[in-house]
C-alpha atoms as a PDB file:
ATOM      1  CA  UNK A   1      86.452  85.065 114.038  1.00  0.00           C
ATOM      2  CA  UNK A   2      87.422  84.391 110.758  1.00  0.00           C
ATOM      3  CA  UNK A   3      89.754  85.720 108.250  1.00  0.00           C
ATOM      4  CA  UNK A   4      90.107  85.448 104.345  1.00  0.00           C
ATOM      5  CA  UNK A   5      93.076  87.169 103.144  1.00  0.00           C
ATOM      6  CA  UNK A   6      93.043  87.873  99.195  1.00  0.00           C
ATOM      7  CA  UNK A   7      96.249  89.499  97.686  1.00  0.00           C
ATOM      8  CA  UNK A   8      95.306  91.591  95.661  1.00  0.00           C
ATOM      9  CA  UNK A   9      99.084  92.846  94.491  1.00  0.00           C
ATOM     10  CA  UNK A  10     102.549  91.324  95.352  1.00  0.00           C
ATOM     11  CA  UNK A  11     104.721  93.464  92.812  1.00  0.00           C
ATOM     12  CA  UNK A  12     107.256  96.613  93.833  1.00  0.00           C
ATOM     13  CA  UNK A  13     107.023  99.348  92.564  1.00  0.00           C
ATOM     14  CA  UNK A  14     107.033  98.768  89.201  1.00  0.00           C
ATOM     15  CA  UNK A  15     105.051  95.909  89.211  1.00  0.00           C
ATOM     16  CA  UNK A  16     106.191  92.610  87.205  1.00  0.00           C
ATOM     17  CA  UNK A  17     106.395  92.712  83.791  1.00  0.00           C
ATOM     18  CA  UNK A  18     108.541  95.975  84.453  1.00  0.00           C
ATOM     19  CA  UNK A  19     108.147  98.191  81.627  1.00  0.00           C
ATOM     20  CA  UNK A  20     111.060  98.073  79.005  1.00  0.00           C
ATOM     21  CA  UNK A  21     112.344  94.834  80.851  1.00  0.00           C
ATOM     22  CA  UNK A  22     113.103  91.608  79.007  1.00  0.00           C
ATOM     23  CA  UNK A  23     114.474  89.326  81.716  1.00  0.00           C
ATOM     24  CA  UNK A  24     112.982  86.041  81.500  1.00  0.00           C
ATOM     25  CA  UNK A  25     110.492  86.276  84.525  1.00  0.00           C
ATOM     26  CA  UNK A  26     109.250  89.554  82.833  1.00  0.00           C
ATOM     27  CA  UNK A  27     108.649  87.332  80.085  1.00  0.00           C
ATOM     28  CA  UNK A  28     107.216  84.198  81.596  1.00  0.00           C
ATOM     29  CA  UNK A  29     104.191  82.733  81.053  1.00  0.00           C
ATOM     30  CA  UNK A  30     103.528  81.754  84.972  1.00  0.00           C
ATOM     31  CA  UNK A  31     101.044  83.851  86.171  1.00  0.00           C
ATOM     32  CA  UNK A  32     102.300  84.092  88.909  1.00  0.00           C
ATOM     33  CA  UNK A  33     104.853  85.746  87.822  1.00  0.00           C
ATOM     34  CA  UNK A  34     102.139  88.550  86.903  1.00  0.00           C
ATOM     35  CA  UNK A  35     102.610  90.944  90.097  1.00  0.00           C
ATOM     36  CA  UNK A  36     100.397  94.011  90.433  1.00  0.00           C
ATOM     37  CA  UNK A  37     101.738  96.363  93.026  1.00  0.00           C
ATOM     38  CA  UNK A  38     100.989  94.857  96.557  1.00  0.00           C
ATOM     39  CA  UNK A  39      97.416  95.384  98.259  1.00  0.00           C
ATOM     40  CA  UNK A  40      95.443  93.280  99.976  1.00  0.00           C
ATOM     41  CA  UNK A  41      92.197  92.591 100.589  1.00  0.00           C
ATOM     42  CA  UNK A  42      90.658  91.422 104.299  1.00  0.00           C
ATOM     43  CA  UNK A  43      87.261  89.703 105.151  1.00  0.00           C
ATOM     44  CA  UNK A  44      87.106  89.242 109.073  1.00  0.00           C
ATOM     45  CA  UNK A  45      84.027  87.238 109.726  1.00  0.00           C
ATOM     46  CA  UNK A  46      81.904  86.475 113.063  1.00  0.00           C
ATOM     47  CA  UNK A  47      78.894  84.309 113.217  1.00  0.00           C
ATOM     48  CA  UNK A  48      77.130  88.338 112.662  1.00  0.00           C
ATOM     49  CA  UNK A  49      78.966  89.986 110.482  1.00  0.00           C
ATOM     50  CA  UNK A  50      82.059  90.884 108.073  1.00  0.00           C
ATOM     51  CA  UNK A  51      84.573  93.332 108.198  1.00  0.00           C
ATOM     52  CA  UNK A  52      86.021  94.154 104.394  1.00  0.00           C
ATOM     53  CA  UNK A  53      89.504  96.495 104.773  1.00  0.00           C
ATOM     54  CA  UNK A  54      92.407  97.017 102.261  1.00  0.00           C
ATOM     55  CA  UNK A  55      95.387  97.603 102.687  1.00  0.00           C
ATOM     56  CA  UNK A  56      96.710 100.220 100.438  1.00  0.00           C
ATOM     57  CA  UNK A  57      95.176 101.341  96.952  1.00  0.00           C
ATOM     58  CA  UNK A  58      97.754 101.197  94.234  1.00  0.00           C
ATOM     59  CA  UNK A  59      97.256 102.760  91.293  1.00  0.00           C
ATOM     60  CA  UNK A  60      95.943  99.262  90.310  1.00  0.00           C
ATOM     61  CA  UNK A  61      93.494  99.434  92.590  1.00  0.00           C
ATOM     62  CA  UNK A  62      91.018  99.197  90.435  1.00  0.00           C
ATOM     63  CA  UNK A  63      91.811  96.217  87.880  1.00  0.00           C
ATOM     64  CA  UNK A  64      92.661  94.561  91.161  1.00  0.00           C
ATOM     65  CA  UNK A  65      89.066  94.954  92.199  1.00  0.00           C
ATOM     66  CA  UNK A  66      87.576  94.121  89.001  1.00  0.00           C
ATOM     67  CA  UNK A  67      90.000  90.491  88.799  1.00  0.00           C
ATOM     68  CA  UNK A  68      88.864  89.553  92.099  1.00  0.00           C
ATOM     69  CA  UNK A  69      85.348  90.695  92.517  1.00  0.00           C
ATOM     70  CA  UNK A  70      85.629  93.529  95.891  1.00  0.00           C
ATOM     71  CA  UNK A  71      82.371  94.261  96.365  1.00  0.00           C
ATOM     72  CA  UNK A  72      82.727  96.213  99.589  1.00  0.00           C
ATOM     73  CA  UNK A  73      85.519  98.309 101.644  1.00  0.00           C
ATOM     74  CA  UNK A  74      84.559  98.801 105.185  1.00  0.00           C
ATOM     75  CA  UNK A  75      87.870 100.971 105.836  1.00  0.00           C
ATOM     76  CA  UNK A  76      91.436 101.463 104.322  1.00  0.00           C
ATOM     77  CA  UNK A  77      94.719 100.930 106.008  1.00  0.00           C
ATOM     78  CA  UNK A  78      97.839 102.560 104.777  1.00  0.00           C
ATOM     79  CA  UNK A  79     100.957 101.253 105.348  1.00  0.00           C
ATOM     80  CA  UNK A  80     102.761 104.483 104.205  1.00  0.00           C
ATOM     81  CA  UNK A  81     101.842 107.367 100.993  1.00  0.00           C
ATOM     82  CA  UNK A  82     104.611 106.189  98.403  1.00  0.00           C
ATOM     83  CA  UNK A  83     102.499 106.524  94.714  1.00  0.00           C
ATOM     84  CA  UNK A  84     102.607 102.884  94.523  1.00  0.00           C
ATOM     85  CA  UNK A  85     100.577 102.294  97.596  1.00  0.00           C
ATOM     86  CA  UNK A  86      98.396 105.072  97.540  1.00  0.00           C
ATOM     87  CA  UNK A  87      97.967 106.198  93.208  1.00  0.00           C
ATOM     88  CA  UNK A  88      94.328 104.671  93.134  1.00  0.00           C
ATOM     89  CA  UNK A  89      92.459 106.386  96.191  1.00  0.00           C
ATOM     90  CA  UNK A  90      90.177 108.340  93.792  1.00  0.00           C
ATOM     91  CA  UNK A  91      88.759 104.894  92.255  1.00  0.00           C
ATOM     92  CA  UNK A  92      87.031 104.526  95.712  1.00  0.00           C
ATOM     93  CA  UNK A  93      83.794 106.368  94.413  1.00  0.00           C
ATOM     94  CA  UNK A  94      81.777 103.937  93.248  1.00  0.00           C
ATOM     95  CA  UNK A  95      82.090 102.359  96.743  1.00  0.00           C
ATOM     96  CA  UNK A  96      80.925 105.766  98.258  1.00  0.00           C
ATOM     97  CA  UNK A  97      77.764 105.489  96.053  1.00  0.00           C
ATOM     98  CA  UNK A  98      77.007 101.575  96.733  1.00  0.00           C
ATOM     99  CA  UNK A  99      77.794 101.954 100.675  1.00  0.00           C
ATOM    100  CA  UNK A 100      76.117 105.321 100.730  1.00  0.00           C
ATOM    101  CA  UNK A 101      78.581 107.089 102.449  1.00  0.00           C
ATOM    102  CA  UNK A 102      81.860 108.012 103.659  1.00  0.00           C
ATOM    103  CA  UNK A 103      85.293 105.299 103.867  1.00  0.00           C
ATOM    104  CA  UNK A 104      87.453 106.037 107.057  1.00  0.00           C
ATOM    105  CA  UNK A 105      91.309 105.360 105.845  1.00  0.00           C
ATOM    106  CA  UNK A 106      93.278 105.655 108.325  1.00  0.00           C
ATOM    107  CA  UNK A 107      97.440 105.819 108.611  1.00  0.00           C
ATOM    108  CA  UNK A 108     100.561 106.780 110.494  1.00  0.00           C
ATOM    109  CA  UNK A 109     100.575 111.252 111.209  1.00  0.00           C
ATOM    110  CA  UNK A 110     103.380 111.190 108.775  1.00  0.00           C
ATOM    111  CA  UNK A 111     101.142 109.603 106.360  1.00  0.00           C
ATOM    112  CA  UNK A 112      97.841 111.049 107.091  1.00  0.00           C
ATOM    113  CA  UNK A 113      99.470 114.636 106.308  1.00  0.00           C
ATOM    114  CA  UNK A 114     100.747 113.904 103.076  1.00  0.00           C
ATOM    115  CA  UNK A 115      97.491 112.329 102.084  1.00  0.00           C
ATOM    116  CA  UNK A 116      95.733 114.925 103.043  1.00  0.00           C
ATOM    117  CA  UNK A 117      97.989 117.434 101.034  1.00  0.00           C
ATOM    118  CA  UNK A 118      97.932 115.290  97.927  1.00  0.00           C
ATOM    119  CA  UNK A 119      94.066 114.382  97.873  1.00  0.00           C
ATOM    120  CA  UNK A 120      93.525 117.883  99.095  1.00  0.00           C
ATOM    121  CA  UNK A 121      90.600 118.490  95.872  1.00  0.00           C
ATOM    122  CA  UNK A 122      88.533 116.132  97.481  1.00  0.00           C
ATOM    123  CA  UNK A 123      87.511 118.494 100.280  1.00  0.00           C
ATOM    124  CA  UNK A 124      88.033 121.908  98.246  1.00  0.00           C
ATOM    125  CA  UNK A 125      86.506 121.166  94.408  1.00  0.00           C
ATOM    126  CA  UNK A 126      87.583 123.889  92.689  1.00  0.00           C
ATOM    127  CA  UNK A 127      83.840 123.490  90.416  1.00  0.00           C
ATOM    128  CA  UNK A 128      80.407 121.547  91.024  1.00  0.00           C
ATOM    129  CA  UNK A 129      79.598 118.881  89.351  1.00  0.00           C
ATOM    130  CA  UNK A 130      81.698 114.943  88.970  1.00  0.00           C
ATOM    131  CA  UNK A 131      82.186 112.479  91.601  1.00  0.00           C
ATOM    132  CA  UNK A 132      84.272 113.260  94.374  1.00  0.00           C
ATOM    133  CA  UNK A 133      85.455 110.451  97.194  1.00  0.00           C
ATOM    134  CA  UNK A 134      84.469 110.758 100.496  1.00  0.00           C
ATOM    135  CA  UNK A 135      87.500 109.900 102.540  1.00  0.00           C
ATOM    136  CA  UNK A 136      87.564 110.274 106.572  1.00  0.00           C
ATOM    137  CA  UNK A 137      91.072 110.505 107.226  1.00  0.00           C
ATOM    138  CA  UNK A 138      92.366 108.901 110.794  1.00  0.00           C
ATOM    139  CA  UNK A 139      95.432 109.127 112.090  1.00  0.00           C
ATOM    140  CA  UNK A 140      96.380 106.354 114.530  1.00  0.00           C
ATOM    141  CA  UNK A 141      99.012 105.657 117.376  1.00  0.00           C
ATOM    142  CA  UNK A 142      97.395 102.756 119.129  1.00  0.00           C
ATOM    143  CA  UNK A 143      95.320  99.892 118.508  1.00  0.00           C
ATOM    144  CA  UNK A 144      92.026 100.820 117.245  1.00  0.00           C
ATOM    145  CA  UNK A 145      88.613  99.087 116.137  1.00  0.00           C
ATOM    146  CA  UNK A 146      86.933  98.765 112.744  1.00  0.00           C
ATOM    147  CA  UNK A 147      82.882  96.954 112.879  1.00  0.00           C
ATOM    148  CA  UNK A 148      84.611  93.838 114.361  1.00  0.00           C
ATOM    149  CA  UNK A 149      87.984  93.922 113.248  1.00  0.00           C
ATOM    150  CA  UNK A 150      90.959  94.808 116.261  1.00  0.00           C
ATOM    151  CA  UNK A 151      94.082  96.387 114.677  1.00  0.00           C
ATOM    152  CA  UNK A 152      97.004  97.191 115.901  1.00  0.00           C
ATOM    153  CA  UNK A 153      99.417  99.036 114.076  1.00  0.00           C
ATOM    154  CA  UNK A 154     102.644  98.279 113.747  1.00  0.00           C
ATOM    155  CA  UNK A 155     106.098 100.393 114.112  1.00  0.00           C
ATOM    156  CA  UNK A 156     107.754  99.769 110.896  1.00  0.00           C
ATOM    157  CA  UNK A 157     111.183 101.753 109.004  1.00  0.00           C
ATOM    158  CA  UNK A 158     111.077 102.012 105.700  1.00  0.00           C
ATOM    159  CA  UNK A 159     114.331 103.341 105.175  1.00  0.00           C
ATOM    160  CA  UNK A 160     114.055 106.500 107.124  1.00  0.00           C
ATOM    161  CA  UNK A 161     110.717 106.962 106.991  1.00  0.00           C
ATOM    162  CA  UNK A 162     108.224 105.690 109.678  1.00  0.00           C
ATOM    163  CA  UNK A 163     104.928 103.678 108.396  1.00  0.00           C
ATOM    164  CA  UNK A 164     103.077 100.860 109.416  1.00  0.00           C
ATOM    165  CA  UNK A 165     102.507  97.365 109.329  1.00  0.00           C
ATOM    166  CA  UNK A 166      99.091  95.322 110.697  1.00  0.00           C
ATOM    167  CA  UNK A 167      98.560  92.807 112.779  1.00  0.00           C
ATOM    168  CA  UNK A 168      95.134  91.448 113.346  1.00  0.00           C
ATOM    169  CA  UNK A 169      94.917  88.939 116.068  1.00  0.00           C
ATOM    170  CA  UNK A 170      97.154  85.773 114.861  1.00  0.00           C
ATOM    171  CA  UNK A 171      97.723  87.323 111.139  1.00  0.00           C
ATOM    172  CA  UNK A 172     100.270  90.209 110.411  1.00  0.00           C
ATOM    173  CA  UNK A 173     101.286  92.239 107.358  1.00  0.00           C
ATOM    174  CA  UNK A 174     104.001  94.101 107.083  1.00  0.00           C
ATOM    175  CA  UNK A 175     105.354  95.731 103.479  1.00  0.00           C
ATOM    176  CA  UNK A 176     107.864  97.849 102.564  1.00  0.00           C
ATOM    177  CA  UNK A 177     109.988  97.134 105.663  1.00  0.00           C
ATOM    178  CA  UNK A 178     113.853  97.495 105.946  1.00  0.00           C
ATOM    179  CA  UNK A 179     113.413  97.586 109.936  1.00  0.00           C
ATOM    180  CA  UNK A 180     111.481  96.240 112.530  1.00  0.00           C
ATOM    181  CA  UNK A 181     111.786  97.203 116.294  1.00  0.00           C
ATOM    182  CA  UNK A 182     111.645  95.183 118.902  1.00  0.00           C
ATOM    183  CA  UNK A 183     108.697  95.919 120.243  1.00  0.00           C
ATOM    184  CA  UNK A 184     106.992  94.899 116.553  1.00  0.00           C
ATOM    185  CA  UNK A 185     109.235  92.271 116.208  1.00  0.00           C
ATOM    186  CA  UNK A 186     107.922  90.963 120.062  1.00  0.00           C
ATOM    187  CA  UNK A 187     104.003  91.704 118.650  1.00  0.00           C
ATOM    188  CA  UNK A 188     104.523  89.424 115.675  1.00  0.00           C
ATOM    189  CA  UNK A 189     105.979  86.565 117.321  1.00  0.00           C
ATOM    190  CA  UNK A 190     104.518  82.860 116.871  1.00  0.00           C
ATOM    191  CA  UNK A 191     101.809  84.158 114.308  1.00  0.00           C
ATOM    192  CA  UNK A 192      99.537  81.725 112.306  1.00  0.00           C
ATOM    193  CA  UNK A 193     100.196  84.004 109.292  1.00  0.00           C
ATOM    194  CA  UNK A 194     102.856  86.516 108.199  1.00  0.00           C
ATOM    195  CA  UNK A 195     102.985  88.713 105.130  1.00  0.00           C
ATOM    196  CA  UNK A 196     106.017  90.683 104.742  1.00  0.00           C
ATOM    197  CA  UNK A 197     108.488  91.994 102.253  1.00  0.00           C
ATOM    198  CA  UNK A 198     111.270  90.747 100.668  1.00  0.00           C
ATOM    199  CA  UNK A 199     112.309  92.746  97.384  1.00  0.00           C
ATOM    200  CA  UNK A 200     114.501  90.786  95.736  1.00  0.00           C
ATOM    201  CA  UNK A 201     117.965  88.654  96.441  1.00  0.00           C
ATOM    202  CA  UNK A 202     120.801  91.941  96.584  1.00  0.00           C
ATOM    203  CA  UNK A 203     120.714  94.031  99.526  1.00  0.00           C
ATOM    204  CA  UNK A 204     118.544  97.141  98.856  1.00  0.00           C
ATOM    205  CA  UNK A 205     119.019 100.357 100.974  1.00  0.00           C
ATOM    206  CA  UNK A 206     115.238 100.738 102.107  1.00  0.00           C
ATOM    207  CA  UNK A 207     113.344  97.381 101.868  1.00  0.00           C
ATOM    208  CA  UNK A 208     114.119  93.922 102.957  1.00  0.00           C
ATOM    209  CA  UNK A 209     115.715  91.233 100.973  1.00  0.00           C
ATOM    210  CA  UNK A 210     114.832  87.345 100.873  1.00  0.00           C
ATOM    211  CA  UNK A 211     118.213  87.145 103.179  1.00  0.00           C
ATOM    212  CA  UNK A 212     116.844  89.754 105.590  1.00  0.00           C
ATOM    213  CA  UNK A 213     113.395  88.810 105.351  1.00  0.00           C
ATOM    214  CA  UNK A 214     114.168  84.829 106.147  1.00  0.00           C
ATOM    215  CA  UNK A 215     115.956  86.070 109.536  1.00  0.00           C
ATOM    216  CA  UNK A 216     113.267  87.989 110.773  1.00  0.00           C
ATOM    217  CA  UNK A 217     110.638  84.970 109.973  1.00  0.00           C
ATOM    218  CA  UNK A 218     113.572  82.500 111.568  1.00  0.00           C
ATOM    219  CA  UNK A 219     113.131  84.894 114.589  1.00  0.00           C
ATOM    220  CA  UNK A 220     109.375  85.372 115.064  1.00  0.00           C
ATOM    221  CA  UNK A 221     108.904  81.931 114.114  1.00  0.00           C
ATOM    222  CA  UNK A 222     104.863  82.391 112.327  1.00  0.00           C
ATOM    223  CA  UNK A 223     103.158  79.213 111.746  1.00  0.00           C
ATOM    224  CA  UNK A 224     103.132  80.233 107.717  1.00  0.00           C
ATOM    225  CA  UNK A 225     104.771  83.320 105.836  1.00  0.00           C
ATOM    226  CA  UNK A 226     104.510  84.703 102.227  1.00  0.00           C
ATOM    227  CA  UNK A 227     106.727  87.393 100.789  1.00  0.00           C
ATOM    228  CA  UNK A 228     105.299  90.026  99.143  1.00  0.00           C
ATOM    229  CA  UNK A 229     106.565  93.248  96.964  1.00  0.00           C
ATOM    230  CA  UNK A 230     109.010  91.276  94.776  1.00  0.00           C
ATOM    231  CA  UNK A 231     110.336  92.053  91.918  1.00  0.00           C
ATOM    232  CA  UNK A 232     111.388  89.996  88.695  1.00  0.00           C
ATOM    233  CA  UNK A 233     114.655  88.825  90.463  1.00  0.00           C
ATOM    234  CA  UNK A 234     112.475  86.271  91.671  1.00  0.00           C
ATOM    235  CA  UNK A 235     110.599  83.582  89.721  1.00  0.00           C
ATOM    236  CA  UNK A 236     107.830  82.125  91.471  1.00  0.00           C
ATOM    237  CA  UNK A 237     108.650  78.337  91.329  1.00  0.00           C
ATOM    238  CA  UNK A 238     111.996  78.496  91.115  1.00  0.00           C
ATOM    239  CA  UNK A 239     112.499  80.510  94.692  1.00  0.00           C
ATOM    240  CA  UNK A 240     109.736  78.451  95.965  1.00  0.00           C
ATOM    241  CA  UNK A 241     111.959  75.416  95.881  1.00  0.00           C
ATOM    242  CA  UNK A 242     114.616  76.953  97.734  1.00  0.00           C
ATOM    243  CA  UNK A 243     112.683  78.273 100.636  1.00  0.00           C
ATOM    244  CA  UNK A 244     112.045  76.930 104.406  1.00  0.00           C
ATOM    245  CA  UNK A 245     108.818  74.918 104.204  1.00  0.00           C
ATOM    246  CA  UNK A 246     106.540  77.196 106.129  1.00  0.00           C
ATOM    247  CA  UNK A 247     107.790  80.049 103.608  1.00  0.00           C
ATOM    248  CA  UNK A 248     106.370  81.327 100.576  1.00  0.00           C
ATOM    249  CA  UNK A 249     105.972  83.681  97.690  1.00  0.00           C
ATOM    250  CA  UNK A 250     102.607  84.923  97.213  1.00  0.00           C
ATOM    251  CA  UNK A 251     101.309  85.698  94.066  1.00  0.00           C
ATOM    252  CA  UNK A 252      98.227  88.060  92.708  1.00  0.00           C
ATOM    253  CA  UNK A 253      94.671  86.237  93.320  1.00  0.00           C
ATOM    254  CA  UNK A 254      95.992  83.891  96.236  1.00  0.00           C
ATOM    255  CA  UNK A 255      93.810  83.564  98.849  1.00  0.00           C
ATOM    256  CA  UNK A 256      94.703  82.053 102.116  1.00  0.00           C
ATOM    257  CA  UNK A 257      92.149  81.319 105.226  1.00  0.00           C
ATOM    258  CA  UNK A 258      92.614  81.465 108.757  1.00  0.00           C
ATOM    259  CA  UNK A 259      89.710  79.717 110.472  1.00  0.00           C
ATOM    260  CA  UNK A 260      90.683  81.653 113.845  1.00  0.00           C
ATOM    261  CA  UNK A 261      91.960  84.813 114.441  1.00  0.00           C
END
């Protein structure tokens, strides 16, 4: 098996430019210092077929898939329902209509609720007529199977709040994390490839920063990491430099290959 990871998104929240921000990586002309909020996109290949997932739809989800060409989504994995990981759900249509049917995305119970809640038009139009997505919402506790993708999800705090990271044979991601247990922290040891969080350089009450995110790669020890939903506290090449050789930040449009998972 074979996996090409695409990032689709590395940005918080307010993705990078931040609106009504000035600082000089808002202003830079690196584009990597362009950050779309952080999504990815997952092509798990056999010598039969390939498994196409993403991981959360932004509400750029769909200039991400424009920039870097998506052409299918087999299933969607939600780390948690926060707007910035979840705003562009309806722009799955259009992949309804080419796959000719119905996406399973599936989630955490915590997450699966408010999803349903929020997207609840999609099941109850309240006229005919316009596109509606077809959504199969899954919740899930345990590992679980997608074509021929295994996934296990992954106990994650966010803050208070419960969501999930992914792991995927040797490869993990993990976003929006300010805690990992120990049983997560024992899943994602000696990984060829771990994406995780790291916000910014201050502490921050419900997300990791580089600080925090350094010891947890010091203590699960992957083979490579890149940090993900940053903010403009952190220009790309300058942090770069100052990180542990087997440690970087990603940036929108990177791909990165494992040739066994």
């Amino acid at each position: 098996m074979k996996l090409k990871l695409t990032f689709l998104g590395t940005g918080t929240s307010g993705g990078v430019p931040e609106l009504l921000c000035g600082c000089a990586v808002c202003r830079s002309t690196d584009k990597r210092n362009k950050r779309l909020r952080s999504s990815a996109f997952l092509e798990i290949s056999d010598d039969v077929q390939t498994t196409s997932l993403i991981i959360d739809t932004t509400p750029d989800f769909r200039q991400q898939v424009l920039t870097y060409g998506v052409q299918r989504i087999d299933a969607i994995l939600y780390t948690h329902a926060h707007y910035d990981h979840v705003g562009g759900l309806d722009d799955i249509r259009p992949f309804n209509r080419a796959q000719g049917g119905v996406i399973p995305a599936y989630g955490n119970p915590e997450t699966i609720e408010i999803l349903k809640r929020r997207y609840e038009y999609f099941f109850n139009a309240p006229q005919t007529g316009g596109g509606l997505p077809q959504v199969d919402f899954r919740t899930v506790e345990a590992g679980f199977r997608v074509i021929s993708a295994d996934i296990l999800p992954l106990k994650v705090l966010h803050g208070k709040v419960p969501i999930l990271g992914y792991k995927i044979g040797k490869f993990a991601y993990i976003s929006d994390a300010s805690f990992l247990p120990e049983s997560t922290l024992t899943a994602i040891e000696g990984l060829d490839l771990l994406v995780l969080n790291a916000i910014r350089f201050k502490p921050h009450p419900t997300h990791f920063n580089l600080e925090q995110a350094l010891a947890v790669i010091g203590r699960v020890k992957p083979k490579k990491a890149f940090l993900i939903h940053i903010t403009d506290a952190f220009d790309h090449s300058k942090v770069n430099r100052s990180l542990p050789e087997n440690v970087r930040l990603a940036y929108d449009g990177q791909v990165v290959n494992l040739e066994s998972v």
